[in-house]
C-alpha atoms as a PDB file:
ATOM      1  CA  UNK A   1       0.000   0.000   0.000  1.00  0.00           C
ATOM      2  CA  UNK A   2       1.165   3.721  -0.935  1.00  0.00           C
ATOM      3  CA  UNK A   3       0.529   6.067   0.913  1.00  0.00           C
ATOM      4  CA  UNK A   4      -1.596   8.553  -1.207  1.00  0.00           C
ATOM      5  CA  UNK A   5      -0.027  12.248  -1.818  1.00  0.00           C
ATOM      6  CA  UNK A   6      -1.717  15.393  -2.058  1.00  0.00           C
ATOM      7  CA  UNK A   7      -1.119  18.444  -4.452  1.00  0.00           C
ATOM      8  CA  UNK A   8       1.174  19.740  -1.460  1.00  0.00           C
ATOM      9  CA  UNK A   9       3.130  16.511  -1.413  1.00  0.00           C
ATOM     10  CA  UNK A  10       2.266  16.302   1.872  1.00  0.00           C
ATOM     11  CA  UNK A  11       0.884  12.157   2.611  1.00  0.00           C
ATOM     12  CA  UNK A  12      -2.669  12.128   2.763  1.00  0.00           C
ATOM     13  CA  UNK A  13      -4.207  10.514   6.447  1.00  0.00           C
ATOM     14  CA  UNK A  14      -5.185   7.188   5.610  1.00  0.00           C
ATOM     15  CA  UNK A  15      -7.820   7.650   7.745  1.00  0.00           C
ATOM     16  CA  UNK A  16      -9.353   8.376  10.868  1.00  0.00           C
ATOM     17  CA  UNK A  17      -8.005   7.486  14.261  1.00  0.00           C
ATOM     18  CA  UNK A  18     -10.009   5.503  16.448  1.00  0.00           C
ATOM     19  CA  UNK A  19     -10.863   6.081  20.370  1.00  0.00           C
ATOM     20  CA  UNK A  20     -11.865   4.187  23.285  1.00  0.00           C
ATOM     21  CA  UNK A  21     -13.226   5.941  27.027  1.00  0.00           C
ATOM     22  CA  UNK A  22     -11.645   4.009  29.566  1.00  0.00           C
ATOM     23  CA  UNK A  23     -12.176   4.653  33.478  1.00  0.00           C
ATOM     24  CA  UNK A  24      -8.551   6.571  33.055  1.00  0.00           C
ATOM     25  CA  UNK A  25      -9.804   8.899  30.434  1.00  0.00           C
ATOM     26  CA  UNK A  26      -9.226   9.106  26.638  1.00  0.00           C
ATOM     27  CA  UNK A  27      -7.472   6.233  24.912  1.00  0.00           C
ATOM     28  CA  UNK A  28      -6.474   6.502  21.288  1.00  0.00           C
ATOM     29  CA  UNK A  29      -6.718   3.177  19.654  1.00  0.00           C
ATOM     30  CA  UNK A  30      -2.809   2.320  17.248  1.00  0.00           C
ATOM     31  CA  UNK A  31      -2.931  -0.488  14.573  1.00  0.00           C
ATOM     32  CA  UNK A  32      -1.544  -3.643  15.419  1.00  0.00           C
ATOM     33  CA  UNK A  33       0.266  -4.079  12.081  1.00  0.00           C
ATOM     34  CA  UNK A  34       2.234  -1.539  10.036  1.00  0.00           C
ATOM     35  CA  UNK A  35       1.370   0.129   7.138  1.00  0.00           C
ATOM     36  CA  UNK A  36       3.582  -2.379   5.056  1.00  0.00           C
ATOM     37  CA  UNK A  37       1.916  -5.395   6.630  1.00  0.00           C
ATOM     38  CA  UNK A  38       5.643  -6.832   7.751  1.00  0.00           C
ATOM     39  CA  UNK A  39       5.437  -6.045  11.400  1.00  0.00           C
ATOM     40  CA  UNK A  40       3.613  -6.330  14.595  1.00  0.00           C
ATOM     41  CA  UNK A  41       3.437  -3.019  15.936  1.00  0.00           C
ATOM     42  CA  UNK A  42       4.717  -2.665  19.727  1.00  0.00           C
ATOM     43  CA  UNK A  43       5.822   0.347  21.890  1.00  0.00           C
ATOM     44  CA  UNK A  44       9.069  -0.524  21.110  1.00  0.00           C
ATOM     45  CA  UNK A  45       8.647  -1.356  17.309  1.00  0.00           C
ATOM     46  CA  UNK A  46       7.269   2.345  16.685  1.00  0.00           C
ATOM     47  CA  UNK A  47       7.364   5.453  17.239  1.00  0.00           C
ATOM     48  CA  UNK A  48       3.990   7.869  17.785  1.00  0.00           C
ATOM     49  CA  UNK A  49       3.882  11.498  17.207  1.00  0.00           C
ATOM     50  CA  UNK A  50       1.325  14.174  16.202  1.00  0.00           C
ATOM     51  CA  UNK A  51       1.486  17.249  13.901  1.00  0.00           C
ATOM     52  CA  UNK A  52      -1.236  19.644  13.845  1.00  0.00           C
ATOM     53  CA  UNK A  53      -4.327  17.308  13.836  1.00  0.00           C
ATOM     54  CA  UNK A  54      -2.675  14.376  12.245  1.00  0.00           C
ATOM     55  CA  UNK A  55      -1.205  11.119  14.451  1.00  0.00           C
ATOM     56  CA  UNK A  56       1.581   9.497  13.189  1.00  0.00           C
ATOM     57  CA  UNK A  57       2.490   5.579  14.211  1.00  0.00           C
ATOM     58  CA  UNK A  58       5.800   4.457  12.481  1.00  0.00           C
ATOM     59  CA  UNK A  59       7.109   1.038  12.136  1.00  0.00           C
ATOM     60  CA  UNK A  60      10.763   1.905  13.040  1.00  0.00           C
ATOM     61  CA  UNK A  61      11.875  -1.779  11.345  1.00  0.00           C
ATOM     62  CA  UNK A  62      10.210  -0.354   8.190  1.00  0.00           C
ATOM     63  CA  UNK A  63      11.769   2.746   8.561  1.00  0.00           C
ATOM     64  CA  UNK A  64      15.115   1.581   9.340  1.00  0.00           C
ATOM     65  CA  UNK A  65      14.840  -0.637   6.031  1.00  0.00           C
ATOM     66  CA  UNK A  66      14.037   2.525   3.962  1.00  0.00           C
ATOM     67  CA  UNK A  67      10.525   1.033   3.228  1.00  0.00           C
ATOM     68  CA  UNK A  68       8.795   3.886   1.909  1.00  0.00           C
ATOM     69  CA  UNK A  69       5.231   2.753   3.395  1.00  0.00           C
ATOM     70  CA  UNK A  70       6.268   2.663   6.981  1.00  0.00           C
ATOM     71  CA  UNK A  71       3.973   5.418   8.890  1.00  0.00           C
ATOM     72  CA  UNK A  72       0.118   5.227   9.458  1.00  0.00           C
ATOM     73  CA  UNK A  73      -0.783   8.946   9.384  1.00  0.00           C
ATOM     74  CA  UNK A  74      -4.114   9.353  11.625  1.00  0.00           C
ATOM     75  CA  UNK A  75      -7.053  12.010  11.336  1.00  0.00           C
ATOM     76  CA  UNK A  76      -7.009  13.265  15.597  1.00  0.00           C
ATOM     77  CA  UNK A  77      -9.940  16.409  14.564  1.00  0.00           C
ATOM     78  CA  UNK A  78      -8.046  18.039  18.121  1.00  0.00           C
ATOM     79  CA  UNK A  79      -8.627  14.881  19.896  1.00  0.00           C
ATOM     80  CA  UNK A  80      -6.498  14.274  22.724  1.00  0.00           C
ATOM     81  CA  UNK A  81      -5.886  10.705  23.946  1.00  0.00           C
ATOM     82  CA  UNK A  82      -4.056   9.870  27.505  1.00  0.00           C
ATOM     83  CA  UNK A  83      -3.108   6.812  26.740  1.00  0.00           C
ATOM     84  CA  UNK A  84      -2.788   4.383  23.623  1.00  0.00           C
ATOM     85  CA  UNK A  85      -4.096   0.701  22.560  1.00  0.00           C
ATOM     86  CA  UNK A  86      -2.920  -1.439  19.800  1.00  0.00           C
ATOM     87  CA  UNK A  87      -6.159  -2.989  18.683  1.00  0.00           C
ATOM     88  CA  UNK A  88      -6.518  -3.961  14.811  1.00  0.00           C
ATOM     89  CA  UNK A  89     -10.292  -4.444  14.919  1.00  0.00           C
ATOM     90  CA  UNK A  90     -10.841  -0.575  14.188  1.00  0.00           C
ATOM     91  CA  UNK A  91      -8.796  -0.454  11.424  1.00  0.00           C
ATOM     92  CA  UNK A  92     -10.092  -4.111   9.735  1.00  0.00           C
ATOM     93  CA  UNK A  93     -10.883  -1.588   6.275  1.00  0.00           C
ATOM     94  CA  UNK A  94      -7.269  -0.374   6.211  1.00  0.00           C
ATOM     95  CA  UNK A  95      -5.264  -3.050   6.819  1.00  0.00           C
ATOM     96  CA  UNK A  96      -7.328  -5.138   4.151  1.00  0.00           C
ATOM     97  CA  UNK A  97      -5.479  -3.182   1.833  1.00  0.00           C
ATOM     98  CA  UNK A  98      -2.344  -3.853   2.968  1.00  0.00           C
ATOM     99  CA  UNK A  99      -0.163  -6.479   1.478  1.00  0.00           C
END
C-alpha cells in the first residue's frame, strides 16, 4: 500500500483514528500491524507522534529498512488521547489493503 499524496506533497491521512473511554480517560486506539503489513506493531517497534491534527504511528523496522510505506498517518480532529491501545479491529478496512 502507498501512501496517497496530495497536491502539497504532503501524505494524505489514511484515515481516521479511532478512540476508546476508559475509566482513566481518553485512549487513542494504534494499529496492530504496520502500514507495510511486515510487522507487529509494539511500543518498542514504533514510534507515535502528532502534527497539527494528524497522528503518526511508524514502524521503526520499516523505517530503518528505507521502506517507503512505513507510517500510518491518523485524522485526531483536536482529539487528545491519555493513553494508547494497539487494537486492529478498528482499522479491519485499512489493513485489508495492505499487502
Amino acid at each position: 500500500m502507498t501512501t496517497p499524496m496530495t497536491s502539497n506533497n504532503a501524505p494524505r491521512p489514511h484515515g481516521q483514528a479511532r478512540y476508546r473511554t476508559t475509566a482513566h480517560g481518553l485512549q487513542v486506539v494504534i494499529p496492530t500491524r504496520c502500514p507495510s503489513g511486515r510487522h507487529v506493531l509494539s511500543t518498542d517497534g514504533c514510534r507515535i507522534y502528532e502534527t497539527g491534527t494528524i497522528l503518526h504511528v511508524t514502524c521503526r523496522s520499516c523505517a530503518g529498512q528505507s521502506i517507503v510505506d512505513h507510517t500510518w498517518s491518523l485524522t485526531t480532529h483536536g482529539r487528545k488521547a491519555l493513553s494508547a491501545e494497539f487494537d486492529d479491529q478498528p482499522y479491519h478496512s485499512l489493513l485489508r489493503t495492505a499487502p
